[in-house]
N, C-alpha and C. Protein backbone atom coordinates (compact mmCIF):
# COMPACT_ATOMS: atom_id res chain seq x y z
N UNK A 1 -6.61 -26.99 6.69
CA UNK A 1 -7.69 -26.42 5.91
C UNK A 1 -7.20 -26.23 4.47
N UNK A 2 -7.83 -26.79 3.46
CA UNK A 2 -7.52 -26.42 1.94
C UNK A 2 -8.11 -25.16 1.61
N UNK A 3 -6.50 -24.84 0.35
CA UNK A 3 -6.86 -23.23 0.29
C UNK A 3 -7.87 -22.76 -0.40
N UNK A 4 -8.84 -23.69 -1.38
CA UNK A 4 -10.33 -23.50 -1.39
C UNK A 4 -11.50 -22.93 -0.75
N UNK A 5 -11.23 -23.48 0.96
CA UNK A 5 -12.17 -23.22 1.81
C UNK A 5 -11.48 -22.03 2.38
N UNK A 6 -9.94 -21.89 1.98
CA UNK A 6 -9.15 -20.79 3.58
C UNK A 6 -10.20 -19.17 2.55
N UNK A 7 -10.34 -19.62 0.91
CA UNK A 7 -10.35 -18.38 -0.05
C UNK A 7 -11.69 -18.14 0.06
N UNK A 8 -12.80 -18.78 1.19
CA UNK A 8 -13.79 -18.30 1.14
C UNK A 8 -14.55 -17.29 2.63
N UNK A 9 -13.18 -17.92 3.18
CA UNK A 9 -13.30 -17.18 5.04
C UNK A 9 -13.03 -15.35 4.74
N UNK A 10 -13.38 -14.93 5.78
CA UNK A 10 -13.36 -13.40 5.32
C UNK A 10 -11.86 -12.91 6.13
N UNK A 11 -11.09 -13.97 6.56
CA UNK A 11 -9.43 -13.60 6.63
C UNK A 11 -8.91 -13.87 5.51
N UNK A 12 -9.54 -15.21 4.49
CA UNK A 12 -9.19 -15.28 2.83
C UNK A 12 -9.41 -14.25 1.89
N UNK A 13 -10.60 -14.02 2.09
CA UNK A 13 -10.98 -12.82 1.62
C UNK A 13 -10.04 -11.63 1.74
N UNK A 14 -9.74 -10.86 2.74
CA UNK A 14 -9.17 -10.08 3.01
C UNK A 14 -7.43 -9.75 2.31
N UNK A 15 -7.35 -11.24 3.07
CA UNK A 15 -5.82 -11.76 2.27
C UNK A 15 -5.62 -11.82 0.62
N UNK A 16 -6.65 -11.85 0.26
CA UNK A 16 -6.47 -11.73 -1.41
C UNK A 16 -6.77 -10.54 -1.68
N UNK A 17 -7.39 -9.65 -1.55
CA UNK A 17 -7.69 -7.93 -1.34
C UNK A 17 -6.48 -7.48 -0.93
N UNK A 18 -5.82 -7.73 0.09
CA UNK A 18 -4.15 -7.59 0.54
C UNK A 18 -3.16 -7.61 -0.49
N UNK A 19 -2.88 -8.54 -1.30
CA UNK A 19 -2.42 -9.21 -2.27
C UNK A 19 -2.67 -8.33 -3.63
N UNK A 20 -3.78 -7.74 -4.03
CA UNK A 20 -4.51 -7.09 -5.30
C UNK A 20 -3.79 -5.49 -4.75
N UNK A 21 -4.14 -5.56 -3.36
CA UNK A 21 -3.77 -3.87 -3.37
C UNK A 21 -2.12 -3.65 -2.78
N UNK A 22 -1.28 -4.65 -2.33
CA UNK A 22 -0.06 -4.66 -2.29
C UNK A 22 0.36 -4.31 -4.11
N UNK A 23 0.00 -5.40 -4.71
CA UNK A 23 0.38 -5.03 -6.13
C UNK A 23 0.18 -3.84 -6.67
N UNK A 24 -0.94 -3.29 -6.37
CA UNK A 24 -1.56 -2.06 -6.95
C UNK A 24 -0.96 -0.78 -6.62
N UNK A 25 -0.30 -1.02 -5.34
CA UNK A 25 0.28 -0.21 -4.95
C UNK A 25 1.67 -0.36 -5.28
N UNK A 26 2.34 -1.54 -6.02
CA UNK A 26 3.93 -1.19 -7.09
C UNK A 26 3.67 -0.93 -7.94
N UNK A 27 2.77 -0.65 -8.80
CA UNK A 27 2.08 -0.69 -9.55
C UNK A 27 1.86 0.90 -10.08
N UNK A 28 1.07 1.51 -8.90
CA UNK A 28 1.54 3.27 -9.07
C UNK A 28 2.37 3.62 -8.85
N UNK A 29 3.71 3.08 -8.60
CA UNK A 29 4.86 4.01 -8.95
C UNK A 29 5.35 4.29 -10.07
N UNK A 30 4.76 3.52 -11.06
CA UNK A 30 4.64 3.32 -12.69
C UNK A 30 4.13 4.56 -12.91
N UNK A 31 2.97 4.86 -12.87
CA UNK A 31 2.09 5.72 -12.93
C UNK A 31 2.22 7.27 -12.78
N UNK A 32 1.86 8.37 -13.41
CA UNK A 32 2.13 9.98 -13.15
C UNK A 32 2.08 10.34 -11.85
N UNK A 33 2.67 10.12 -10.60
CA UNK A 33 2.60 10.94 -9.25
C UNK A 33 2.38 12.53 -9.09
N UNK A 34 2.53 13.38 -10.43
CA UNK A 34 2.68 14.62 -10.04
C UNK A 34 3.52 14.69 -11.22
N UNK A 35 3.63 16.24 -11.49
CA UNK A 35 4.26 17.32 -12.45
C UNK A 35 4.45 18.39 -12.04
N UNK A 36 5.64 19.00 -12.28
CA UNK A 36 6.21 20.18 -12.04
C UNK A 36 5.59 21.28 -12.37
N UNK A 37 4.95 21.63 -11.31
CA UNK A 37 4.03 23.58 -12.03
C UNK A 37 4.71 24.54 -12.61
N UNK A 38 4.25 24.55 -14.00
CA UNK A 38 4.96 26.07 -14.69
C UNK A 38 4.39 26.28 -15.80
N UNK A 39 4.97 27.86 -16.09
CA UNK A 39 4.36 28.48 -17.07
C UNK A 39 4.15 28.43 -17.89
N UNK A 40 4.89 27.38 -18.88
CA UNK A 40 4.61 26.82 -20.19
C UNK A 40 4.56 25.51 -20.36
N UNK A 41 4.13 25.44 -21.20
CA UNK A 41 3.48 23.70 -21.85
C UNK A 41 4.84 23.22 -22.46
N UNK A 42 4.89 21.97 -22.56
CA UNK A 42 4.69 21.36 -21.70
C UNK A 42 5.11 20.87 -20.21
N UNK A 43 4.74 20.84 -19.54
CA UNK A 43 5.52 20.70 -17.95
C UNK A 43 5.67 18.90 -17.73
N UNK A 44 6.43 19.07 -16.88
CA UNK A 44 7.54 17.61 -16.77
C UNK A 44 6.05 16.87 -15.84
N UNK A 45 5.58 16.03 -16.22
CA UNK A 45 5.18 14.75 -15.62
C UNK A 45 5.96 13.44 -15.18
N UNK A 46 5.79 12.96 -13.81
CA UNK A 46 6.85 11.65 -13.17
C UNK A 46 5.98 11.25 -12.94
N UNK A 47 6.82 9.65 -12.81
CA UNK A 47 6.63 8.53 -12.12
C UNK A 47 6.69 8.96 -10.69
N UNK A 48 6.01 7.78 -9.97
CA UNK A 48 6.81 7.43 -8.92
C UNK A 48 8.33 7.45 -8.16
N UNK A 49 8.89 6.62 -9.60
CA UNK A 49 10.38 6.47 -8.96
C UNK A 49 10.59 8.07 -9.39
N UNK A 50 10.57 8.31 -10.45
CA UNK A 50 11.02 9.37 -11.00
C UNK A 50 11.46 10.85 -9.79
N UNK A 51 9.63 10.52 -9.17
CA UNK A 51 9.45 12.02 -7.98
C UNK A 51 10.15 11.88 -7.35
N UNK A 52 10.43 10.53 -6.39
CA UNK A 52 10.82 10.69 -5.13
C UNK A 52 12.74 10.31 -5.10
N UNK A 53 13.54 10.81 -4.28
CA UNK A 53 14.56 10.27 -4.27
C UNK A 53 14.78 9.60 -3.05
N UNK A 54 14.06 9.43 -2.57
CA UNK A 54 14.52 8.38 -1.43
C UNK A 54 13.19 7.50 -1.05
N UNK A 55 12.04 7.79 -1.03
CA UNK A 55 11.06 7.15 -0.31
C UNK A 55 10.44 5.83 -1.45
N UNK A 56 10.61 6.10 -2.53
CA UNK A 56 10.33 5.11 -3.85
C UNK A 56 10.67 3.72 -3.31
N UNK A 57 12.39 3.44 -2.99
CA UNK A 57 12.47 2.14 -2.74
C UNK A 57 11.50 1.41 -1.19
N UNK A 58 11.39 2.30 -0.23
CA UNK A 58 10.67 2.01 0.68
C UNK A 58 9.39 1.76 0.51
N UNK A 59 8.45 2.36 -0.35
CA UNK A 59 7.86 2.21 -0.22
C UNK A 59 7.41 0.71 -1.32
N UNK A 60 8.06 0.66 -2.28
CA UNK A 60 8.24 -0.26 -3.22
C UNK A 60 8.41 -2.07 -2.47
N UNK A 61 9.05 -2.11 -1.20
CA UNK A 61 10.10 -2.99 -0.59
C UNK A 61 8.33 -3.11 0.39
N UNK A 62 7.55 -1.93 0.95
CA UNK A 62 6.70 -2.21 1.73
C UNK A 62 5.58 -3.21 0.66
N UNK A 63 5.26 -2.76 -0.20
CA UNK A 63 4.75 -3.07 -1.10
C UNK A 63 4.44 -4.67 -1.32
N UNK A 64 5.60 -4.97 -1.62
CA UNK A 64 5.90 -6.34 -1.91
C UNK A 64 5.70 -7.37 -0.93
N UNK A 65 6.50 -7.07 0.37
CA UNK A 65 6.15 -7.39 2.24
C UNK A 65 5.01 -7.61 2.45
N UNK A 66 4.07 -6.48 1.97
CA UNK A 66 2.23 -7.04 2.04
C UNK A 66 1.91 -7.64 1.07
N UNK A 67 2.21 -7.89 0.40
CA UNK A 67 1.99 -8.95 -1.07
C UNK A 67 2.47 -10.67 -0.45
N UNK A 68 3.76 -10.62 -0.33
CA UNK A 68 4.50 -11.58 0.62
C UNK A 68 3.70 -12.49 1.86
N UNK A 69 3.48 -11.25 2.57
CA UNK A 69 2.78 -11.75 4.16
C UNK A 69 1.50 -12.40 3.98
N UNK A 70 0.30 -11.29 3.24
CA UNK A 70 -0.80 -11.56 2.43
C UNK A 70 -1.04 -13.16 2.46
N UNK A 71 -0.07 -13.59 1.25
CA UNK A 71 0.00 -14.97 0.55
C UNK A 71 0.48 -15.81 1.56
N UNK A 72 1.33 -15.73 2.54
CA UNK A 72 1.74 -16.46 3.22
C UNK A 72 0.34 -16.56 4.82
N UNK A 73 0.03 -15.51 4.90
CA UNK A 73 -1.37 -15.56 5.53
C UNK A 73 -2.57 -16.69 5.05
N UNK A 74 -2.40 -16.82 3.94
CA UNK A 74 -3.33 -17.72 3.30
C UNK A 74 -3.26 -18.90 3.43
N UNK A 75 -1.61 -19.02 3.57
CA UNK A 75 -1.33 -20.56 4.18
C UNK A 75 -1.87 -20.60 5.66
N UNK A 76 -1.24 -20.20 6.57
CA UNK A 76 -1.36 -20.45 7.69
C UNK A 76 -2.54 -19.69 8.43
N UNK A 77 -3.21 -18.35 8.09
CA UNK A 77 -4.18 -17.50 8.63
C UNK A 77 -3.93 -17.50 9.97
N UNK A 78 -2.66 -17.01 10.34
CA UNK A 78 -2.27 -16.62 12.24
C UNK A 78 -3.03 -14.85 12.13
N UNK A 79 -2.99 -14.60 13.35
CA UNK A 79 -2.87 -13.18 13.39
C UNK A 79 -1.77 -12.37 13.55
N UNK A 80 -0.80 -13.11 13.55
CA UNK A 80 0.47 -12.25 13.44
C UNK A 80 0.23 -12.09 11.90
N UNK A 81 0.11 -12.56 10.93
CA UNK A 81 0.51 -12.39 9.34
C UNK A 81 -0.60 -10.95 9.36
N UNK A 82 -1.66 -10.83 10.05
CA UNK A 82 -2.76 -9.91 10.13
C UNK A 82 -1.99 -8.60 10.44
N UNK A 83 -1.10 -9.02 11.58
CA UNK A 83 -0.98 -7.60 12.13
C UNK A 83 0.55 -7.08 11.14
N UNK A 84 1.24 -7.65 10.91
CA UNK A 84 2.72 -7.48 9.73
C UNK A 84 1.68 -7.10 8.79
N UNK A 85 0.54 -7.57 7.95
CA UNK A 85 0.19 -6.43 6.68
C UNK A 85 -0.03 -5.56 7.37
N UNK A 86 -1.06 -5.02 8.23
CA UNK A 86 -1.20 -3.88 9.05
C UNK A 86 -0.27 -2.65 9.24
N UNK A 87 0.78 -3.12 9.24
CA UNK A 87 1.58 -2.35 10.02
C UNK A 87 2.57 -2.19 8.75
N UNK A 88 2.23 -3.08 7.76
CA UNK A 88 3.24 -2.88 6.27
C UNK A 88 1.82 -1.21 5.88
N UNK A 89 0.99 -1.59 5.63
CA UNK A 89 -0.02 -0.81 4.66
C UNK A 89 0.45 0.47 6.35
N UNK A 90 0.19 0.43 7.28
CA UNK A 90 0.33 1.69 8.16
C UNK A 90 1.53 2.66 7.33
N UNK A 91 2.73 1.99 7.68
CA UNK A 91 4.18 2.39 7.60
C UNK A 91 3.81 2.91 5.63
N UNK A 92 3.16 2.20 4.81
CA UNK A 92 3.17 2.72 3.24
C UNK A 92 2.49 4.16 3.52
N UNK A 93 1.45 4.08 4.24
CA UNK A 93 0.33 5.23 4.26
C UNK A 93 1.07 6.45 4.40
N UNK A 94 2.02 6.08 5.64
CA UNK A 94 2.64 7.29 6.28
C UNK A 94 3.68 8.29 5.46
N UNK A 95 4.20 7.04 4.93
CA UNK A 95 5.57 7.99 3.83
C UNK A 95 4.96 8.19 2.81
N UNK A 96 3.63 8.04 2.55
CA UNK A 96 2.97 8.70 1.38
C UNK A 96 2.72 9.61 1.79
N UNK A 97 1.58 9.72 2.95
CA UNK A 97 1.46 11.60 3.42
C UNK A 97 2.30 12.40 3.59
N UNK A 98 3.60 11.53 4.00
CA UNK A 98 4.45 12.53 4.24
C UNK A 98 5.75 13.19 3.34
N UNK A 99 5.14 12.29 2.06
CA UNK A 99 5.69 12.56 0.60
C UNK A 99 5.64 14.09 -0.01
N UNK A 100 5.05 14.25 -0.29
CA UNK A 100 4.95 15.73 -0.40
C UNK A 100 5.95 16.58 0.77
N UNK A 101 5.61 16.40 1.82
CA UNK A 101 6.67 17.35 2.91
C UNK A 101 8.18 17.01 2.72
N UNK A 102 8.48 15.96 2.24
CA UNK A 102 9.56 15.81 2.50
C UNK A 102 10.57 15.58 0.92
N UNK A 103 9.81 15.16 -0.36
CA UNK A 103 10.30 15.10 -1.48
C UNK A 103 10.08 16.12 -2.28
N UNK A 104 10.82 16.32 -3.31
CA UNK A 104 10.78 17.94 -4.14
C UNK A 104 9.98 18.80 -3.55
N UNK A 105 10.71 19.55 -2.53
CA UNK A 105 10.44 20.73 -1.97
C UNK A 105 11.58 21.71 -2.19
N UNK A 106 12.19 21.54 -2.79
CA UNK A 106 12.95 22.33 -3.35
C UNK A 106 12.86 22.92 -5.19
N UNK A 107 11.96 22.37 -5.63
CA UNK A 107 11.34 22.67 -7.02
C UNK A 107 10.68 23.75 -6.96
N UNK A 108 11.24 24.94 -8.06
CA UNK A 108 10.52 25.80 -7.94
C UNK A 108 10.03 26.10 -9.77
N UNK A 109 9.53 25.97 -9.94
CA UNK A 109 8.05 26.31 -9.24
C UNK A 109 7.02 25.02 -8.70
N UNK A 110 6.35 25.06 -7.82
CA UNK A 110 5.98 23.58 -7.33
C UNK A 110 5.48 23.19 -7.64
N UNK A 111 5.94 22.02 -7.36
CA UNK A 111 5.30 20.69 -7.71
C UNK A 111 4.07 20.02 -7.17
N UNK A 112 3.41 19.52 -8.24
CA UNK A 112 1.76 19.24 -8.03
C UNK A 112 1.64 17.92 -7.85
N UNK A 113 1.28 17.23 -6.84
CA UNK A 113 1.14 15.97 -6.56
C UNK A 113 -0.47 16.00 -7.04
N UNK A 114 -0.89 14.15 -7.53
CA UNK A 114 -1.65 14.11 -8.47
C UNK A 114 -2.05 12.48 -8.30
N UNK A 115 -2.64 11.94 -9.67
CA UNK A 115 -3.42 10.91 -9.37
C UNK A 115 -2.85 9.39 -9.15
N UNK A 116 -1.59 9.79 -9.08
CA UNK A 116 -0.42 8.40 -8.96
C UNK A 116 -0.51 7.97 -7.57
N UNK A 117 -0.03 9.59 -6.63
CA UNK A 117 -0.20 9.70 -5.55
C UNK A 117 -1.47 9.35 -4.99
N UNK A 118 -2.38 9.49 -5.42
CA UNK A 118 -3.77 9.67 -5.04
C UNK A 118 -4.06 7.81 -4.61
N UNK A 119 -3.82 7.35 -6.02
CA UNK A 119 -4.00 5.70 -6.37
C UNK A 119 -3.18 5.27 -5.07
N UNK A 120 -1.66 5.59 -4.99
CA UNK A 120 -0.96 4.80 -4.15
C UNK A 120 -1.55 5.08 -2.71
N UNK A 121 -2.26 5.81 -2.32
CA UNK A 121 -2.37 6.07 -1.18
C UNK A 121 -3.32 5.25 -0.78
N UNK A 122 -4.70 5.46 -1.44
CA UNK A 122 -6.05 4.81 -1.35
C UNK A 122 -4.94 3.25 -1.64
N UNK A 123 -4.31 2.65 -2.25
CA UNK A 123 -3.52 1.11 -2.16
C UNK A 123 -3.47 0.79 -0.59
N UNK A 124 -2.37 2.06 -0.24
CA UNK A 124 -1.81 1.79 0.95
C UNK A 124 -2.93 1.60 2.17
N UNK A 125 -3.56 2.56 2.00
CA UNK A 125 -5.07 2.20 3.26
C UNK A 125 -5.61 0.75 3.12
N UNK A 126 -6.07 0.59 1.92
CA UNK A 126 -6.89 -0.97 2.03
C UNK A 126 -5.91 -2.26 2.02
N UNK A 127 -4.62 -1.72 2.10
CA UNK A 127 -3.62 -3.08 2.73
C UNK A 127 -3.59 -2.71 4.27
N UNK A 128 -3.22 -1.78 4.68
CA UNK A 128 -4.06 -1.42 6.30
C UNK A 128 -5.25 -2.06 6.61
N UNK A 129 -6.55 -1.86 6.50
CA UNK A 129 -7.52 -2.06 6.61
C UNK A 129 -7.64 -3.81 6.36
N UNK A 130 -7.29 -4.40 5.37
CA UNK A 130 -7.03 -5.98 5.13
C UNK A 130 -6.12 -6.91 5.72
N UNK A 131 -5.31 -5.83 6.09
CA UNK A 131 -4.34 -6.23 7.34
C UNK A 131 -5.03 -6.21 8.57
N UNK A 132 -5.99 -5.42 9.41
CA UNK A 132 -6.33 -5.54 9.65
C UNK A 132 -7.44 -6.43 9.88
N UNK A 133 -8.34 -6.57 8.86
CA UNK A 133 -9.55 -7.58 8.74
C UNK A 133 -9.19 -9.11 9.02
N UNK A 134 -7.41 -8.93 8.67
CA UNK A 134 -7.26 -10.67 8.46
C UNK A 134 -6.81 -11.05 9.62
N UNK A 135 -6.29 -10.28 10.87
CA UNK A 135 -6.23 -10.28 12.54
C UNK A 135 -7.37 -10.12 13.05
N UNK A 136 -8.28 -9.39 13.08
CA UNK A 136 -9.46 -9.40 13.33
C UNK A 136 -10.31 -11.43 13.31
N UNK A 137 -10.18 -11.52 11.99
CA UNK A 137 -10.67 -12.39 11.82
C UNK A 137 -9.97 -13.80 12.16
N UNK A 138 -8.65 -13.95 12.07
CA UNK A 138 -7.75 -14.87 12.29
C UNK A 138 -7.78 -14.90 13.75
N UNK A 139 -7.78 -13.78 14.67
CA UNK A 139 -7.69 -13.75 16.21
C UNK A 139 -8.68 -14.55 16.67
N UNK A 140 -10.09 -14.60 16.06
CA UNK A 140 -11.77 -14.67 17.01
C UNK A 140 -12.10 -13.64 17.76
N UNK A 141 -11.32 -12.52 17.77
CA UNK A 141 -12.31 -11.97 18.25
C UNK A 141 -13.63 -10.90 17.65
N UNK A 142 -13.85 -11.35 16.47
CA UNK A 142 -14.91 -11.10 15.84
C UNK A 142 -16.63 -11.91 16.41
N UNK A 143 -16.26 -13.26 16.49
CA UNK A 143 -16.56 -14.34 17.28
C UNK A 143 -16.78 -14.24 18.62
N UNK A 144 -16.09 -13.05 19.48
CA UNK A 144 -16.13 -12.73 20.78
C UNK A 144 -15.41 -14.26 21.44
N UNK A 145 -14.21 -14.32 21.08
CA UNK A 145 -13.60 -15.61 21.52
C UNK A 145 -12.44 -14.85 22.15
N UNK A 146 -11.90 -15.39 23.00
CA UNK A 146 -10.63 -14.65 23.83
C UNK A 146 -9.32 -15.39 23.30
């Protein structure tokens, strides 16, 4: 199948939505994640990398993996490439929620997670969700095909 016709199937579809929001999501780590709450102006605004000390490269490395798989989905449209973004955008989602619990919690006075966070998260879902769509659709069983 030429990748003309693969970019008009709704596993193409999906796979390029995969691809836009893998990026989008290295993309906010660029971006203000949060600032340190306190009493005077001005208070410290971060990055991404900046906030986190450990979860940045992971999530950065997931990032790219659904960007990767995405494109390589486009070649071949299996449902394995469906279920690897899936489970890339799952695994991003998770260490984002669980960003806050587990990074600068020791800042006092605390720290305000914000619209970096916000962006990367909503990223991480619709590479889930497109990961999904592109197994869904790559399997048949949308089609009701076994």
């Amino acid at each position: 199948m030429r990748l003309g016709h693969v970019l008009k199937t709704p596993a193409g579809i999906a796979a390029i939505v995969a691809v836009v929001a893998g990026i989008g999501l290295f993309l906010t780590l660029f971006m203000l994640w949060g600032q340190d709450v306190c009493t005077r102006e001005p208070c410290t605004y971060l990055t991404g990398w900046a906030a986190f000390r450990v979860l940045d490269v992971p999530i950065a490395l997931l990032a790219a993996g659904a960007v990767v798989v995405a494109i390589l989905s486009l070649l071949g449209q299996t449902a394995r490439a469906g279920i690897v973004v899936a489970a890339l955008g799952l695994v991003a989602t998770i260490l984002i929620l669980i960003a806050p619990f587990v990074e600068r919690t020791d800042v006092d006075p605390r720290f305000d997670w914000g619209g970096g966070w916000t962006l990367g998260l909503l990223a991480a879902l619709v590479v889930l969700v497109c990961g999904t769509g592109i197994w869904l659709a790559s399997s048949g069983l949308l089609e009701g095909e076994e």
